[in-house]
N, C-alpha and C. Protein backbone atom coordinates (compact mmCIF):
# COMPACT_ATOMS: atom_id res chain seq x y z
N UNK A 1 -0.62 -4.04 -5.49
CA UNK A 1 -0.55 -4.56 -4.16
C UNK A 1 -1.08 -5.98 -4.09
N UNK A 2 -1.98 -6.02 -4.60
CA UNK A 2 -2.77 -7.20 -4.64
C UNK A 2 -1.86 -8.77 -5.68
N UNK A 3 -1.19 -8.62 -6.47
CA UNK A 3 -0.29 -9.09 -6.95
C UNK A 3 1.15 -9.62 -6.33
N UNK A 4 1.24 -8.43 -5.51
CA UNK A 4 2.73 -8.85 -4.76
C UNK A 4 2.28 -9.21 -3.03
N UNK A 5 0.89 -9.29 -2.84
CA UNK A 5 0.46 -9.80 -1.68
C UNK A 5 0.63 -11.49 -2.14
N UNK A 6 -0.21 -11.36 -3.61
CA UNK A 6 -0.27 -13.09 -3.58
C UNK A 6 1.47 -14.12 -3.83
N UNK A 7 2.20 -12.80 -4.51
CA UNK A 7 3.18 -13.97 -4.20
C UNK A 7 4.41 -13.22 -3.09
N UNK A 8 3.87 -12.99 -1.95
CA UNK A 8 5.15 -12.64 -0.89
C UNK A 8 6.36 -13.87 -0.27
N UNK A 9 5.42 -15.24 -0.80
CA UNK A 9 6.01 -16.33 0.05
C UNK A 9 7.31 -17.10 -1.59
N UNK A 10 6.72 -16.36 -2.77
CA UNK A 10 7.68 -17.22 -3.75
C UNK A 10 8.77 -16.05 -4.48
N UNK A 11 8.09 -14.77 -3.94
CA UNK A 11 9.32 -13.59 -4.71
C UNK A 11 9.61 -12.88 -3.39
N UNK A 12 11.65 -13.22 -3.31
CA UNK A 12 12.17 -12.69 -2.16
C UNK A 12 12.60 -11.01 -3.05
N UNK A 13 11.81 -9.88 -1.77
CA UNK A 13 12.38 -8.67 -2.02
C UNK A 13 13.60 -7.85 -1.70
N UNK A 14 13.92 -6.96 -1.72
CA UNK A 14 15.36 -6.50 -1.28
C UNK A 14 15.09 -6.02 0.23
N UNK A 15 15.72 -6.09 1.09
CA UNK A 15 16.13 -5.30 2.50
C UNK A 15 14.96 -6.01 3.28
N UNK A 16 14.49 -7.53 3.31
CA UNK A 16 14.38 -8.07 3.80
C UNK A 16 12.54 -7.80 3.91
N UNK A 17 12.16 -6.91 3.02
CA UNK A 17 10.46 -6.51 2.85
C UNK A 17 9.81 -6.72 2.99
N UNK A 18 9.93 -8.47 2.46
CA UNK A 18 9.13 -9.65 3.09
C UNK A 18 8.71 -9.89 4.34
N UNK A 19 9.41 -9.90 4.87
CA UNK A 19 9.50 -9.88 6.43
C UNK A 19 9.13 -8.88 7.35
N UNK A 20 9.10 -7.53 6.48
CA UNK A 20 8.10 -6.39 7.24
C UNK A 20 6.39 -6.64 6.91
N UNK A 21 6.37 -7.04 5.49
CA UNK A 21 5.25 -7.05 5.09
C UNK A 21 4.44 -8.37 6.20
N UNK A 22 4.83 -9.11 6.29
CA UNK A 22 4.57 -10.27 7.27
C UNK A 22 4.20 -9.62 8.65
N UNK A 23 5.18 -8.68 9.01
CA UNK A 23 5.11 -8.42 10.83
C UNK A 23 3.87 -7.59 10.47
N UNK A 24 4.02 -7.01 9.79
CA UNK A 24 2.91 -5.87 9.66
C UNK A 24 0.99 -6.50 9.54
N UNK A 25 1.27 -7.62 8.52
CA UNK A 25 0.15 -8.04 8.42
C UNK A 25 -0.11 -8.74 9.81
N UNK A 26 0.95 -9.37 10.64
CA UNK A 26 0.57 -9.82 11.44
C UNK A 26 0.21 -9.00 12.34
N UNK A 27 0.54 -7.92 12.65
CA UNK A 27 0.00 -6.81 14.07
C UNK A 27 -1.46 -6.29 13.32
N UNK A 28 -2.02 -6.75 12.08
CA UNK A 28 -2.97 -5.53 11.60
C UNK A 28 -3.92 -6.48 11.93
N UNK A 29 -3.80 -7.94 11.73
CA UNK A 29 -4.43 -9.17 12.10
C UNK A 29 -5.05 -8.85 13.89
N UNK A 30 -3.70 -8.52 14.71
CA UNK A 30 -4.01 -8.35 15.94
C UNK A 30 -4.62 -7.06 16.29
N UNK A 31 -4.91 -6.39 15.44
CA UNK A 31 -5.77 -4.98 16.12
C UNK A 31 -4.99 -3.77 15.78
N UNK A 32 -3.73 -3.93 15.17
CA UNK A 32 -2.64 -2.50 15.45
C UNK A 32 -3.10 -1.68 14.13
N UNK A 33 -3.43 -0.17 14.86
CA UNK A 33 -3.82 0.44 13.25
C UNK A 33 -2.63 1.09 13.01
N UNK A 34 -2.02 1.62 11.31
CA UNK A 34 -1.53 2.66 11.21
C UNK A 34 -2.17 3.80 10.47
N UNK A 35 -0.99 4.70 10.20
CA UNK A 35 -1.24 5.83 9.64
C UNK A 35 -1.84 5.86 8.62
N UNK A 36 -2.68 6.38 7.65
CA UNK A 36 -2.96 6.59 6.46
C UNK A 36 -2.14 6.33 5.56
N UNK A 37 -2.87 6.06 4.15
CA UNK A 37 -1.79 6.03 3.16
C UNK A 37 -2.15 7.59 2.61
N UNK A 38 -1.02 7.24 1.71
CA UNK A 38 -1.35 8.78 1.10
C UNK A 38 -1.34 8.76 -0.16
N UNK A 39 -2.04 9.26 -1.35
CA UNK A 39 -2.38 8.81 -2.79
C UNK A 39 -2.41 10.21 -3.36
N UNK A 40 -1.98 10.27 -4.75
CA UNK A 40 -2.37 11.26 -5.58
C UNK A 40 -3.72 11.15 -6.43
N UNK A 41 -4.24 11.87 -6.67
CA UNK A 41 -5.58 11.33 -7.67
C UNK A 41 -5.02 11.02 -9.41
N UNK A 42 -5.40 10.35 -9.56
CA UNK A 42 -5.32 10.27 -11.07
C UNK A 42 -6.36 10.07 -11.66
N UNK A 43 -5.99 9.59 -12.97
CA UNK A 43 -7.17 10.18 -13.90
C UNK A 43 -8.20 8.72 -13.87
N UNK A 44 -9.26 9.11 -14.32
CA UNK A 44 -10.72 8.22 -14.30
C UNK A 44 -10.99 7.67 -12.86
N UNK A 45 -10.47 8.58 -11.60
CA UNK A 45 -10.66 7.99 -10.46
C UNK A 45 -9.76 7.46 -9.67
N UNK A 46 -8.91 6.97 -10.33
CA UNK A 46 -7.84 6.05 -10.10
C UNK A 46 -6.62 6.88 -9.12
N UNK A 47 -6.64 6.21 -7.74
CA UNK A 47 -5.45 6.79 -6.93
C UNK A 47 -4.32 6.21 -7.08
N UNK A 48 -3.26 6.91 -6.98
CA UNK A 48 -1.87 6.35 -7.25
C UNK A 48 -1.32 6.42 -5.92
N UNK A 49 -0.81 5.27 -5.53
CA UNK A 49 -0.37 5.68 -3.93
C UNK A 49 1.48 6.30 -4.07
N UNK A 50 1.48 7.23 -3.03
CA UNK A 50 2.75 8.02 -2.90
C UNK A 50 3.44 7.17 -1.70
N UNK A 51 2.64 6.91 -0.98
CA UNK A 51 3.50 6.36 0.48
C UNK A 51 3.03 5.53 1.03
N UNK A 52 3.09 4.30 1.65
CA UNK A 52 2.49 3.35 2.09
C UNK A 52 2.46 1.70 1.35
N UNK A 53 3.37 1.92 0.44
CA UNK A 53 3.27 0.53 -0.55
C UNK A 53 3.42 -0.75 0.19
N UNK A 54 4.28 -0.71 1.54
CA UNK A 54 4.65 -1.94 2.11
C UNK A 54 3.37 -2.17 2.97
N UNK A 55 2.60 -0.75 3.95
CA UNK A 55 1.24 -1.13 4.10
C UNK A 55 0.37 -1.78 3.39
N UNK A 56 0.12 -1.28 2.75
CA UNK A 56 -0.69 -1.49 1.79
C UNK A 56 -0.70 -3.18 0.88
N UNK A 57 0.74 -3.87 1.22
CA UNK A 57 0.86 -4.93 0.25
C UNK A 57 0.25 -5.67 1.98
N UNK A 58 0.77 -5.56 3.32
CA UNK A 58 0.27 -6.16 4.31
C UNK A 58 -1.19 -6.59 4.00
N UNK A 59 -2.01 -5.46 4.00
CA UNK A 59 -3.26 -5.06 4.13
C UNK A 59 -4.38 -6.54 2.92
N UNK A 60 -3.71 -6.55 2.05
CA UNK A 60 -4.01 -6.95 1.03
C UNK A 60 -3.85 -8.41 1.38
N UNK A 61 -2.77 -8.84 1.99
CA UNK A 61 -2.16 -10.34 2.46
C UNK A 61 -2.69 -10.61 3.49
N UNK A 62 -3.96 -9.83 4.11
CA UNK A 62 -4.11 -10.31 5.36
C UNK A 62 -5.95 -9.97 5.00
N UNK A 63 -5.85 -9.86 3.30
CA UNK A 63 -7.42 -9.82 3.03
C UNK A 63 -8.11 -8.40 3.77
N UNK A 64 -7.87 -7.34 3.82
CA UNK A 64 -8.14 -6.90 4.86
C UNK A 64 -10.71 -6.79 4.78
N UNK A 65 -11.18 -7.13 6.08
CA UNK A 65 -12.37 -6.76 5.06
C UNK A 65 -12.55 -5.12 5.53
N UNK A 66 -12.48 -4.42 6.29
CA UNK A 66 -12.10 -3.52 6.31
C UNK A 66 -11.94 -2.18 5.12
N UNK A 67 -12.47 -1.19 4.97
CA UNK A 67 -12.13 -0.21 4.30
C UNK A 67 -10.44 0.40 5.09
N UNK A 68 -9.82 1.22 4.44
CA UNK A 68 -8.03 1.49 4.70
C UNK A 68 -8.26 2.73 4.24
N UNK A 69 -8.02 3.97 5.24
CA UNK A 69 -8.04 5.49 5.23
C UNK A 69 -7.18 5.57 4.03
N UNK A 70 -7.14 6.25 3.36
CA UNK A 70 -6.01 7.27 2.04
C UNK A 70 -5.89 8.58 2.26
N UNK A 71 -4.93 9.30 2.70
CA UNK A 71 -5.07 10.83 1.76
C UNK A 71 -4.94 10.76 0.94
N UNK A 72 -5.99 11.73 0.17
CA UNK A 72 -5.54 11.70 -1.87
C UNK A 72 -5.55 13.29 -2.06
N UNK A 73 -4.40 13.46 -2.42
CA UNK A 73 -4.23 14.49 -2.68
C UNK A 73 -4.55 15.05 -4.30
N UNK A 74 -4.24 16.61 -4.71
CA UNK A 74 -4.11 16.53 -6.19
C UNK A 74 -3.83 17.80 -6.91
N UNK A 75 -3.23 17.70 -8.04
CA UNK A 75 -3.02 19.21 -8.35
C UNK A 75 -2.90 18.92 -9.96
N UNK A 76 -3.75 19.90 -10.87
CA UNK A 76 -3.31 20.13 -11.97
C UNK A 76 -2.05 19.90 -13.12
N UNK A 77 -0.91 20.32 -12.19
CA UNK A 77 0.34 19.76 -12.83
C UNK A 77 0.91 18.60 -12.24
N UNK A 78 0.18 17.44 -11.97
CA UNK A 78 1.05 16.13 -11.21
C UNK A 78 1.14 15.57 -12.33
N UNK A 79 0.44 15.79 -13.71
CA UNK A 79 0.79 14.63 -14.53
C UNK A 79 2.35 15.24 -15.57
N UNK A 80 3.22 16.28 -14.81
CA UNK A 80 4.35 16.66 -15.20
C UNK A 80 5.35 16.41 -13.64
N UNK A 81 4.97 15.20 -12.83
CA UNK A 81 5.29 14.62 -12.13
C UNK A 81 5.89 13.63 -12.65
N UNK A 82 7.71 13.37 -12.44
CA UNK A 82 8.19 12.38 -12.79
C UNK A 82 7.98 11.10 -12.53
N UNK A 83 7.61 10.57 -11.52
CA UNK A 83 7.08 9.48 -10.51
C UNK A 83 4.95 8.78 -11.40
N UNK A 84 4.62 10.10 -11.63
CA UNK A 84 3.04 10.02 -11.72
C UNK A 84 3.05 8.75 -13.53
């Protein structure tokens, strides 16, 4: 997240992303909260996020100082998760 926060203004994404990631940082700037993200746990601590990536790149572009709710979910067999 933190990577594709710093370059949102020199790498154009598909379906116009950029431009959500922007509105978004801009309403989070003005006070607007959303939903949680939602994360799987992985290993040594490490959450893997499932949903929220375009949040999440906002959040990051707009510095947030702020702590950002997660669900983290987890189960024994996620690392036979195609995605994980």
């Amino acid at each position: 997240m933190l990577d594709g926060a710093a370059n949102i203004n020199s790498v154009v994404l598909p379906n116009q992303t950029n431009d959500l990631i922007r509105t978004i940082a801009a309403q989070v700037r003005d006070g607007k909260k959303y939903a949680e993200l939602i994360g799987v746990a992985g290993e040594d601590c490490d959450v893997i996020l499932v949903e929220g990536h375009v949040r999440a790149t906002a959040y990051a572009f707009v510095q947030m100082p702020e702590q950002v709710e997660c669900i983290v979910g987890s189960s024994p067999g996620m690392r036979n998760w195609p995605l994980y």
